[in-house]
Protein backbone atom coordinates (compact mmCIF):
# COMPACT_ATOMS: atom_id res chain seq x y z
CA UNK A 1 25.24 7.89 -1.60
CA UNK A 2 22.08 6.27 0.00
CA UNK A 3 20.63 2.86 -1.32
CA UNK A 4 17.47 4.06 -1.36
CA UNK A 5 15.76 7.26 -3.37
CA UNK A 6 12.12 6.12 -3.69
CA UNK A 7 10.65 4.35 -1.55
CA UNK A 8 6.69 3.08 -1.75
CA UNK A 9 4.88 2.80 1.55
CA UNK A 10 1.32 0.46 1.07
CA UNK A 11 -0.60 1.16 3.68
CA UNK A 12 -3.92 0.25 4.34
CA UNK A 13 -6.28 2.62 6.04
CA UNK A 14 -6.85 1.49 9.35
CA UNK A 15 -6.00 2.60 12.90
CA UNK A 16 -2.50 0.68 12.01
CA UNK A 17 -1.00 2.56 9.10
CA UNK A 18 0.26 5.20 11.30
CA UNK A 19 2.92 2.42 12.57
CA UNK A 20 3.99 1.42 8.94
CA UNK A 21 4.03 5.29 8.18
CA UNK A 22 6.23 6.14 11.07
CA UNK A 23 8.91 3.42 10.50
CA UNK A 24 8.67 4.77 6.91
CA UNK A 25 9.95 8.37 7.42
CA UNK A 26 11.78 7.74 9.64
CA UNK A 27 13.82 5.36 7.38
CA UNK A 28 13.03 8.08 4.67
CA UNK A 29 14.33 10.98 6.37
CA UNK A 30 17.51 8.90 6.89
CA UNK A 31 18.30 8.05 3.33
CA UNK A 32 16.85 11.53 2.24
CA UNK A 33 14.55 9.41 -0.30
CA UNK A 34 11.15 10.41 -1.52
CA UNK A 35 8.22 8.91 -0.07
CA UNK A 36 5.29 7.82 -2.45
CA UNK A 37 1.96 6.59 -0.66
CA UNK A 38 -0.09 4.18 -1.86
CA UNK A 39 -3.55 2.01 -1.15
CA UNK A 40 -5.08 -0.48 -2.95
CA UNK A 41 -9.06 -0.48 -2.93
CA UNK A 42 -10.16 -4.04 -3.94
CA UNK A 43 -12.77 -4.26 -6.45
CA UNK A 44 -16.37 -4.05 -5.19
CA UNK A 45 -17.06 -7.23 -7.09
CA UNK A 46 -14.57 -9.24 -5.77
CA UNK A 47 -15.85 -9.56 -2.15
CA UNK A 48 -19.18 -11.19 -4.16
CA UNK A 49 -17.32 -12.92 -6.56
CA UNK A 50 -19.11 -10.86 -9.37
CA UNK A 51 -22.54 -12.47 -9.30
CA UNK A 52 -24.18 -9.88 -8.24
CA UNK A 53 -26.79 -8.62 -10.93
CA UNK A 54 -26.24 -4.33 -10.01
CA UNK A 55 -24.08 -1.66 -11.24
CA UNK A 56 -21.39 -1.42 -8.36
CA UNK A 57 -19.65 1.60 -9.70
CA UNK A 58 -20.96 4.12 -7.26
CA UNK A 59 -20.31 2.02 -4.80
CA UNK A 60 -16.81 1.41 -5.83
CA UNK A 61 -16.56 5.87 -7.06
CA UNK A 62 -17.74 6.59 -3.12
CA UNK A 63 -14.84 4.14 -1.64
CA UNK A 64 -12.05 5.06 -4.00
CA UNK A 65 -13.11 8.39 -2.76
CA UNK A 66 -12.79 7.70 0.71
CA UNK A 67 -9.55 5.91 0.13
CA UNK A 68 -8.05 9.34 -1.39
CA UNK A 69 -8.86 11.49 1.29
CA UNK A 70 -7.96 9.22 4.00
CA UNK A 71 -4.55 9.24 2.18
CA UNK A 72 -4.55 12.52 1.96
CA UNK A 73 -4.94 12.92 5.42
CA UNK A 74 -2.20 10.56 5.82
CA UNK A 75 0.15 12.65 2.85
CA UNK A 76 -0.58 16.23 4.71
CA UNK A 77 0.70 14.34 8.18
CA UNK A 78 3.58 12.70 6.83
CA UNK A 79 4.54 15.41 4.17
CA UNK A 80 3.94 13.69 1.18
CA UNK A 81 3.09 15.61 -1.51
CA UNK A 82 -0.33 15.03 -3.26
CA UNK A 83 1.33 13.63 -6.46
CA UNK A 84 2.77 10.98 -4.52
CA UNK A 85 -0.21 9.59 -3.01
CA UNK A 86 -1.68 6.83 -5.39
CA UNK A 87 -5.27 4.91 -4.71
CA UNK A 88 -5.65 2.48 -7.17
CA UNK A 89 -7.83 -0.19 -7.72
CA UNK A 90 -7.28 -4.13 -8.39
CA UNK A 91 -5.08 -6.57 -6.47
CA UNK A 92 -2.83 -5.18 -3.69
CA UNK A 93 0.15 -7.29 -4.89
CA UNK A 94 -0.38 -6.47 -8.62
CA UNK A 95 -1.17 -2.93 -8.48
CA UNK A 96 2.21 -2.82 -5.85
CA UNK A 97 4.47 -4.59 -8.24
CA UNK A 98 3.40 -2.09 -10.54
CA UNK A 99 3.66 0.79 -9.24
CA UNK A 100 6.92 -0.19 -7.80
CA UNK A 101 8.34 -1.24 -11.72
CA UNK A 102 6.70 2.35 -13.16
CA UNK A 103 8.21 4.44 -10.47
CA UNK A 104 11.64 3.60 -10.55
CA UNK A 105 11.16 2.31 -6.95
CA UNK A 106 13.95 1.56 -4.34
CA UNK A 107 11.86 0.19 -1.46
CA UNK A 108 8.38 -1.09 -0.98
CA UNK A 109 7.30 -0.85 2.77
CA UNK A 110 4.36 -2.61 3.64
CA UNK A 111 2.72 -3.85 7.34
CA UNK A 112 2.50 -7.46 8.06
CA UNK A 113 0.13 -8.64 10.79
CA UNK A 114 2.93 -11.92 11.57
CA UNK A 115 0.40 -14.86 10.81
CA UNK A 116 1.38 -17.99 11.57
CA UNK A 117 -0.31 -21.46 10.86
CA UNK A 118 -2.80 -21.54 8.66
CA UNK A 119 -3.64 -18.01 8.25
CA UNK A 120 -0.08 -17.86 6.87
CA UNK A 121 -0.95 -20.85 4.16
CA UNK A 122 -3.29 -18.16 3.05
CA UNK A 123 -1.08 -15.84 2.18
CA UNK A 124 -0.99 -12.29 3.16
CA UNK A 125 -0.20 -8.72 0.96
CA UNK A 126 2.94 -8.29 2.39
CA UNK A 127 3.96 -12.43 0.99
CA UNK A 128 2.06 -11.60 -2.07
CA UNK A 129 4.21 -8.50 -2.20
CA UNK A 130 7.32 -9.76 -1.46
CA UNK A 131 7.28 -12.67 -3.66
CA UNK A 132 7.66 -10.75 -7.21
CA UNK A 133 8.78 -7.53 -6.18
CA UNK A 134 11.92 -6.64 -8.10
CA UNK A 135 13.29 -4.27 -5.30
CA UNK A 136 14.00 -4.74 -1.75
CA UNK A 137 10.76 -5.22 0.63
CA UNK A 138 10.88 -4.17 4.22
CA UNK A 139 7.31 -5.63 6.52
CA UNK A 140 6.78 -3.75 9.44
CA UNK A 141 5.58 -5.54 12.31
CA UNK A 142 2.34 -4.29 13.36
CA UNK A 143 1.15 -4.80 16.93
């Protein structure tokens, strides 16, 4: 019997993601778990700290949609089926601790960049994840 069933790979959408996504089915394939695909699109209004007097939602509809076919993209590649691929919007952490808790899930995987010093006293996802995830965590090393 394998430890792990579900397992929830954030990814973010960059050139990098293929590295998190390859570690991630690999480890998949060897547990025989399900792999569920996720990314987290920030809230337009965030990045201007909401003080901007305009209606950001078509801003916001034309990146979410970006998100999910970048995803899917990544889903069709990694054979993950379309029900299992999740944008969401909010906080990465929060919206991965809860998606974790809904799903039943085993194992978040997540990429961590290694900061040290004081970009690390800034915290990164995969901290922000770790710290208040119920589940195991695994951060893959991205180079």
């Amino acid at each position: 019997m394998s430890a792990y069933k579900k397992m929830l790979v954030a990814i973010d959408l960059t050139e990098e993601a293929p590295q998190v996504l390859n570690k991630a089915k690999a480890i998949s394939s060897a547990h025989g778990a399900e792999l569920m695909l996720v990314h987290v699109v920030e809230p337009v209004g965030y990045a201007y700290g909401g003080d901007i007097p305009m209606d950001l939602t078509e801003l916001q509809d034309q990146l979410d949609k970006a998100a999910k076919d970048q995803l899917a993209k990544y889903g069709d590649e990694y054979g993950v089926a379309k029900e299992d691929q999740v944008v969401t919007v909010g906080r990465p952490e929060s919206e991965i601790h809860r998606l974790a808790k809904e799903q039943d899930v085993d194992l978040v995987i997540v990429g961590s960049h290694g900061r040290k010093g004081f970009q690390l006293l800034l915290g990164s996802t995969a901290n922000g994840v770790l710290h208040g995830t119920e589940c195991d965590v695994l951060a893959v090393r991205i180079h």
